[in-house]
N, C-alpha and C. Protein backbone atom coordinates (compact mmCIF):
# COMPACT_ATOMS: atom_id res chain seq x y z
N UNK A 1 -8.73 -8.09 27.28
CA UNK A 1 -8.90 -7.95 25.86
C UNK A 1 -9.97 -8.92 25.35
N UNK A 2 -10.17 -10.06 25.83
CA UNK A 2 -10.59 -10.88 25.70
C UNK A 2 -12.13 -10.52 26.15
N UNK A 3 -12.73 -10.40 27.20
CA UNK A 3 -13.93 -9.19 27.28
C UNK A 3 -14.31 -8.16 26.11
N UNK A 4 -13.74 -7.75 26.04
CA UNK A 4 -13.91 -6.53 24.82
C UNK A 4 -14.35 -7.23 23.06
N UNK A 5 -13.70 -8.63 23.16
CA UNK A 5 -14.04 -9.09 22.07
C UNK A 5 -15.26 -9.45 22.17
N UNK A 6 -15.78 -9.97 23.33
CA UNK A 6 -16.47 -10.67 23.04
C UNK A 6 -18.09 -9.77 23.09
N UNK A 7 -17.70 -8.79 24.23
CA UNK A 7 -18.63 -7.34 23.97
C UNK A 7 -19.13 -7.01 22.74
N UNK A 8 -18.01 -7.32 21.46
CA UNK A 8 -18.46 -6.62 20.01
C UNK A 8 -19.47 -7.57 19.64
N UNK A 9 -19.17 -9.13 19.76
CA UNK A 9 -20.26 -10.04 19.62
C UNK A 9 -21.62 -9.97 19.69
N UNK A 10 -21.38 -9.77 21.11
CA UNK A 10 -23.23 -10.08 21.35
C UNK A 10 -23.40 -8.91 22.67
N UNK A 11 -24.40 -9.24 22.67
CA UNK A 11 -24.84 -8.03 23.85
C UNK A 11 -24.57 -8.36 25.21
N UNK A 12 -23.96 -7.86 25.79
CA UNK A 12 -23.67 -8.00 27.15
C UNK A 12 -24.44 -8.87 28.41
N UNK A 13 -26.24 -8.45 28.10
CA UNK A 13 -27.02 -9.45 29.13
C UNK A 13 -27.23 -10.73 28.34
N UNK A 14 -26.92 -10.77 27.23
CA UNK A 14 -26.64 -12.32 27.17
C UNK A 14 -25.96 -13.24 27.71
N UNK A 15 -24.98 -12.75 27.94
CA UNK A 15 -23.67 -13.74 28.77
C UNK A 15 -24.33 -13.83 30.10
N UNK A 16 -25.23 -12.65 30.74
CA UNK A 16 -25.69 -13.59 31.83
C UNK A 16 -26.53 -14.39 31.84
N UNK A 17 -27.72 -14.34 30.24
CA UNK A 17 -28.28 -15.73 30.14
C UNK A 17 -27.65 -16.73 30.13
N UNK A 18 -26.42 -16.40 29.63
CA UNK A 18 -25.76 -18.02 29.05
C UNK A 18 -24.83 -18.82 30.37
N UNK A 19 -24.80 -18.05 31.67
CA UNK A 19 -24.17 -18.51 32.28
C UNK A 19 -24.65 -18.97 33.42
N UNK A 20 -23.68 -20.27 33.82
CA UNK A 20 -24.46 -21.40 34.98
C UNK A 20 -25.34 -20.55 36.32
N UNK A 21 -24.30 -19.77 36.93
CA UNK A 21 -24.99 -18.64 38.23
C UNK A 21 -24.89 -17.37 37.81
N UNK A 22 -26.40 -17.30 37.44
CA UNK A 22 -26.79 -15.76 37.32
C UNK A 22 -26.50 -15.01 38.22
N UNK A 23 -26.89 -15.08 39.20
CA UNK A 23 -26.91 -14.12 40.72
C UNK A 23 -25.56 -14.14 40.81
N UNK A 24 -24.38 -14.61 40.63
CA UNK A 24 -22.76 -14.45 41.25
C UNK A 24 -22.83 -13.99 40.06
N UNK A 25 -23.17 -14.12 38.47
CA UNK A 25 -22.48 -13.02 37.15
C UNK A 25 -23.32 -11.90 37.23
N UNK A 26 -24.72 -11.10 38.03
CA UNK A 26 -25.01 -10.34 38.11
C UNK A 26 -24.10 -9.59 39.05
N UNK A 27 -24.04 -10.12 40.49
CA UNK A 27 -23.17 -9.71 41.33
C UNK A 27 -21.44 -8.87 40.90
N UNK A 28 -20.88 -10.19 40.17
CA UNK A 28 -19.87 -9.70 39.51
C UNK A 28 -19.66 -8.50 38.89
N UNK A 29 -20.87 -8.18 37.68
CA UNK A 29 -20.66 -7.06 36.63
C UNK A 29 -21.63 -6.57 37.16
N UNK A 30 -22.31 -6.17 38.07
CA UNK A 30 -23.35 -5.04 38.72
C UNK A 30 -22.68 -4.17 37.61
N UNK A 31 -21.87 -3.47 37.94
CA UNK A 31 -21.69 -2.00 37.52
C UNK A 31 -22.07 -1.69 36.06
N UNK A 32 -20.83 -3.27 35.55
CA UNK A 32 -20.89 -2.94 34.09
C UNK A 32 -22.73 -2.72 33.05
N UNK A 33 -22.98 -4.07 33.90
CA UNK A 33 -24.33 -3.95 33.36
C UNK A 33 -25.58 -2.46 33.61
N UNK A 34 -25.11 -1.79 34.69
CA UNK A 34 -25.93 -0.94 35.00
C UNK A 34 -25.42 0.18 34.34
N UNK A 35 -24.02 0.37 33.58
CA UNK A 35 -23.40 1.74 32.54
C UNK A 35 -23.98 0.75 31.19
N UNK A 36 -24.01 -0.48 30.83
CA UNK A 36 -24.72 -1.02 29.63
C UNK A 36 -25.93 -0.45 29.41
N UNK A 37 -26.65 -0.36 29.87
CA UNK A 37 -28.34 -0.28 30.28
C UNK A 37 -28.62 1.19 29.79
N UNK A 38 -27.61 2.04 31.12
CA UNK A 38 -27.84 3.54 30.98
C UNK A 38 -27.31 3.77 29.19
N UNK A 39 -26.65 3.32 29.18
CA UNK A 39 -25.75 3.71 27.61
C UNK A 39 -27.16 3.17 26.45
N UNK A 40 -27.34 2.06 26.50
CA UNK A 40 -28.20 1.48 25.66
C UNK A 40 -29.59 2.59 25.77
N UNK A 41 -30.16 2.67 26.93
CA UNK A 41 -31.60 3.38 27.04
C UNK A 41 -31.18 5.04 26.05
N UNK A 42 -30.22 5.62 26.66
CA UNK A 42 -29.61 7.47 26.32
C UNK A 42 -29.75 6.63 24.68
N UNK A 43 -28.92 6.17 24.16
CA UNK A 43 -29.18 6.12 22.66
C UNK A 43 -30.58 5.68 21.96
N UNK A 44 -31.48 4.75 22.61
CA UNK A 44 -32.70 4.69 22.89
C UNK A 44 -33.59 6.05 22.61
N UNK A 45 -33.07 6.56 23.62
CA UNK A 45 -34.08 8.32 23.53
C UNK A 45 -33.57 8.91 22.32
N UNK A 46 -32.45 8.70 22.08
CA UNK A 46 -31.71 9.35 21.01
C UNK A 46 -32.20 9.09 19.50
N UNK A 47 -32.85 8.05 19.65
CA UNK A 47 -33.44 7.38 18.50
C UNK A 47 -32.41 6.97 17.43
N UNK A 48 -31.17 6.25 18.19
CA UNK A 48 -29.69 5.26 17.25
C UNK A 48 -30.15 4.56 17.68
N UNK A 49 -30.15 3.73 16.33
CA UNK A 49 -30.01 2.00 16.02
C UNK A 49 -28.47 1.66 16.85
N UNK A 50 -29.07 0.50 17.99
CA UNK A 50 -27.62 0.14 18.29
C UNK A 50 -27.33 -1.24 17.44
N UNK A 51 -28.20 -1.18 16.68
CA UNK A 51 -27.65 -2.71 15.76
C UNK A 51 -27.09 -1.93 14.81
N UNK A 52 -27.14 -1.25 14.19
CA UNK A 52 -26.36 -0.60 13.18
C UNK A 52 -25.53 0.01 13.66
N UNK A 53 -24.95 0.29 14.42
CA UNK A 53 -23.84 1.24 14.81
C UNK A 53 -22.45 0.67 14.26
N UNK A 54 -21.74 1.65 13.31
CA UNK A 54 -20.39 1.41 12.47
C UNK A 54 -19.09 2.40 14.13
N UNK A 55 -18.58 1.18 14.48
CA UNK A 55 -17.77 2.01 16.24
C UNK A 55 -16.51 2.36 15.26
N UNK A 56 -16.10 1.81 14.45
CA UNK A 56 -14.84 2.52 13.43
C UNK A 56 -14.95 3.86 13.33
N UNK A 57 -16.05 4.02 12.90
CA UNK A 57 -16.13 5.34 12.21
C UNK A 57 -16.62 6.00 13.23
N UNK A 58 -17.48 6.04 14.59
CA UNK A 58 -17.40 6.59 15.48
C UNK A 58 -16.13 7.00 16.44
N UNK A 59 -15.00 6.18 16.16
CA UNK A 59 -13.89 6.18 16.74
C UNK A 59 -12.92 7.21 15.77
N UNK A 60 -13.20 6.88 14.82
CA UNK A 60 -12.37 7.67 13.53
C UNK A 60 -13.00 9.15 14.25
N UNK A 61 -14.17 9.77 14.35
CA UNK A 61 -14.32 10.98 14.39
C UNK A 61 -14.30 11.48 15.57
N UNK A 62 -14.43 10.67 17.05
CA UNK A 62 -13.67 10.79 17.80
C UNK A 62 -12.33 11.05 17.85
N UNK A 63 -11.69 10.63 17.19
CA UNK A 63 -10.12 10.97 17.37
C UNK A 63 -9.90 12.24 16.35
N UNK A 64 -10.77 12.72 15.50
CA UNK A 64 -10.34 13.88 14.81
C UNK A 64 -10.88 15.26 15.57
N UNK A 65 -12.25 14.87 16.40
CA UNK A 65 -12.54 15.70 17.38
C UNK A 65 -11.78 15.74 18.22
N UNK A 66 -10.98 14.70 19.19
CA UNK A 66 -10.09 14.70 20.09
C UNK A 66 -8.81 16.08 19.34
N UNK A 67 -8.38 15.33 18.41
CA UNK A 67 -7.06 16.09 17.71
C UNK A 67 -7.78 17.26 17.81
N UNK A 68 -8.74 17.54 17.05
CA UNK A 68 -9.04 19.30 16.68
C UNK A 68 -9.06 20.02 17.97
N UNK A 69 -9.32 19.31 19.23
CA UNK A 69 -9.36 19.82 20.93
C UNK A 69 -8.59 20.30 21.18
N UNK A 70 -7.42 19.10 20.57
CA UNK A 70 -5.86 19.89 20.90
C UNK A 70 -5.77 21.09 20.40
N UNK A 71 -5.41 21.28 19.02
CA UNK A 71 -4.83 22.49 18.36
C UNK A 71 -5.97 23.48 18.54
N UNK A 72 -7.19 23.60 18.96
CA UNK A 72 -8.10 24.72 19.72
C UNK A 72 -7.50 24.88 20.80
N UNK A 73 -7.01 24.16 21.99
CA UNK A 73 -6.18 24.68 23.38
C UNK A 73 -5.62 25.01 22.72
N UNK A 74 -4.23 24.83 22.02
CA UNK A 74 -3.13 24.93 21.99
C UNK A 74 -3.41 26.67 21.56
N UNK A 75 -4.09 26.85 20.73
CA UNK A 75 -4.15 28.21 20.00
C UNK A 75 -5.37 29.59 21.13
N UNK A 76 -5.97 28.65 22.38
CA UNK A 76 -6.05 29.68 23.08
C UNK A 76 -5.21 29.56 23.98
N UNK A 77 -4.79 28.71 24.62
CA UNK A 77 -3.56 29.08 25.29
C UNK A 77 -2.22 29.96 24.99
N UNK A 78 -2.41 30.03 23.68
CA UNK A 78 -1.46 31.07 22.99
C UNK A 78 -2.08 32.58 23.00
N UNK A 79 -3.21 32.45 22.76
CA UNK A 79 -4.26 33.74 22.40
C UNK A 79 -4.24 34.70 23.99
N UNK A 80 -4.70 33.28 25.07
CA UNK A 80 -4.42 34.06 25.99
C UNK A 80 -2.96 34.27 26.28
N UNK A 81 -2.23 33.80 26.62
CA UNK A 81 -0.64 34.33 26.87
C UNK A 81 -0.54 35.62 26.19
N UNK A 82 -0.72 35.91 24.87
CA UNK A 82 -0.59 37.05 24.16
C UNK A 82 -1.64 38.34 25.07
N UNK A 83 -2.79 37.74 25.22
CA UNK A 83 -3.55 38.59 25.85
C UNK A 83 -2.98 39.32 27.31
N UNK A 84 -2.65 38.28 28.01
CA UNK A 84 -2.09 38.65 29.16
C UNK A 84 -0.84 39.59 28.99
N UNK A 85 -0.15 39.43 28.08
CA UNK A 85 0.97 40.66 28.06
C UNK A 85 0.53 41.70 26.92
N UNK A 86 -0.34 41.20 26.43
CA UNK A 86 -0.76 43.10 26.05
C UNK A 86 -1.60 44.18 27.38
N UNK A 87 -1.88 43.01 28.19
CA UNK A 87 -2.62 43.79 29.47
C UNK A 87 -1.35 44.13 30.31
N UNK A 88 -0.32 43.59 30.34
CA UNK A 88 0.81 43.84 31.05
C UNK A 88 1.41 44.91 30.37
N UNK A 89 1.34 45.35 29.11
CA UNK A 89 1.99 46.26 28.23
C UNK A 89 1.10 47.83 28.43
N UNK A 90 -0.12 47.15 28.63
CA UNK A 90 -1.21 48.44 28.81
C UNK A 90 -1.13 48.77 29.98
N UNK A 91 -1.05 48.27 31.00
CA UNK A 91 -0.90 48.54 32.35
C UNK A 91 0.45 49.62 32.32
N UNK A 92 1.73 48.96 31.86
CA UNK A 92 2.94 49.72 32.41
C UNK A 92 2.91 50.84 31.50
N UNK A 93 2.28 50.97 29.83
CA UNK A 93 2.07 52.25 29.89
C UNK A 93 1.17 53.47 30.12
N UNK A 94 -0.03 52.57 30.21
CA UNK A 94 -1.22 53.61 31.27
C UNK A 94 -0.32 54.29 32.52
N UNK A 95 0.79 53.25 33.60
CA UNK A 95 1.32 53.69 34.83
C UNK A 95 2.31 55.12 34.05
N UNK A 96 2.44 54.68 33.14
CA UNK A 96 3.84 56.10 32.58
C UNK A 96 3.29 56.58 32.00
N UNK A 97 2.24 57.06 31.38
CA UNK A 97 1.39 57.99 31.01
C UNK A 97 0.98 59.08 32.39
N UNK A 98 0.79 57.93 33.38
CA UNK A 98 0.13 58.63 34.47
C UNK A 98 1.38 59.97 35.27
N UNK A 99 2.31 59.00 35.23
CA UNK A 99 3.68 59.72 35.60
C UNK A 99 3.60 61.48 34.75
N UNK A 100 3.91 61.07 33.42
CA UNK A 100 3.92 61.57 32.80
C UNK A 100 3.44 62.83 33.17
N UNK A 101 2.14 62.98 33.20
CA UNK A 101 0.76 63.74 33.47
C UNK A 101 0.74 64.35 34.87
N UNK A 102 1.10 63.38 36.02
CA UNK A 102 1.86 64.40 37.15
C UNK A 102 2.73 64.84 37.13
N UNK A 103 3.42 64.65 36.70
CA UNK A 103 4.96 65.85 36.39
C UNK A 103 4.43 66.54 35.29
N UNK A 104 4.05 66.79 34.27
CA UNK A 104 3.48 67.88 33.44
C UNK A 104 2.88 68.81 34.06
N UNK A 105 1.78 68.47 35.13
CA UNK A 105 1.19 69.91 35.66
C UNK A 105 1.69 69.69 37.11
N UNK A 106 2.83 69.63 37.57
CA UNK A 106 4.01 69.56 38.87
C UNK A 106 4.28 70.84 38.29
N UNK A 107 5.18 70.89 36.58
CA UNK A 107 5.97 71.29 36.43
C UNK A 107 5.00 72.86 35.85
N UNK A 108 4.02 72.84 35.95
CA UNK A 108 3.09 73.80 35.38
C UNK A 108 2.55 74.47 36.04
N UNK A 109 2.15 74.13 37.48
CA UNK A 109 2.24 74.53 38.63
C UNK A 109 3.55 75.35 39.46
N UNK A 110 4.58 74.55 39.13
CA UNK A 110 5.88 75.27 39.73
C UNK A 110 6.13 76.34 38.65
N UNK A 111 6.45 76.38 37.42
CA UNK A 111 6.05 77.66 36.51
C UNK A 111 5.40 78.36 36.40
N UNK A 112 4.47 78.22 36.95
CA UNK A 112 3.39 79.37 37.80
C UNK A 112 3.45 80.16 38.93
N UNK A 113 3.89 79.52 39.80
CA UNK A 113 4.35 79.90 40.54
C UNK A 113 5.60 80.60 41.01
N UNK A 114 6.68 80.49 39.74
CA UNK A 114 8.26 80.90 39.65
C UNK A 114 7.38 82.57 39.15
N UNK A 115 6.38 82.57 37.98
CA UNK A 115 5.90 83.67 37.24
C UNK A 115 5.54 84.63 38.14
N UNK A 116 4.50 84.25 39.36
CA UNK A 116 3.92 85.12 40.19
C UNK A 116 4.94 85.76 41.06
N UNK A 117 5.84 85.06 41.28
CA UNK A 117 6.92 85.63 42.50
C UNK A 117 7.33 86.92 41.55
């Protein structure tokens, strides 16, 4: 937690100015510093001020995008379920239609054939 505060502070390659062995705090946060960098440059191209950046309110609309994610699954996962049993509904009566339709000319055929005798 204590990291994270101090992240909001100041910029991240500062702390490795400010500290006694560079090479063991580069070593250490390799990673972090190399997702700092990439993150910093992408907003860079992006043309955001990272000195102005309000993370509240980026977080605020994050979480209303997050929420709205939900209730979009939630409502195709419903959409499809519904979908899937109207295809299950169309299927079993396309199959009894089909029935249907061979025994209609079974039975139209055998009445034809009762006629000719």
């Amino acid at each position: 937690m204590k990291k994270y505060w101090l992240r909001q502070d100041r910029d991240i390659t500062e702390y490795r100015l400010l500290s006694k062995d560079k090479n063991r705090y580069l070593r250490q946060h390799e990673t972090e510093l190399i997702l700092y960098d990439g993150a910093e440059n992408m907003l860079k191209r992006l043309e955001i001020d990272t000195k102005n950046l309000d993370i509240e309110k980026l977080r605020s609309d994050y979480n209303a995008l997050c929420s709205k994610k939900q209730a979009l699954q939630k409502t195709y996962k419903s959409a499809e379920k519904e979908a899937a049993d109207l295809n299950r509904k169309l299927d079993n009566l396309n199959q009894y239609l089909d029935r249907n339709l061979e025994q209609q000319t079974a039975d139209k055929n055998i009445g034809k054939n009762t006629q000719s005798l």
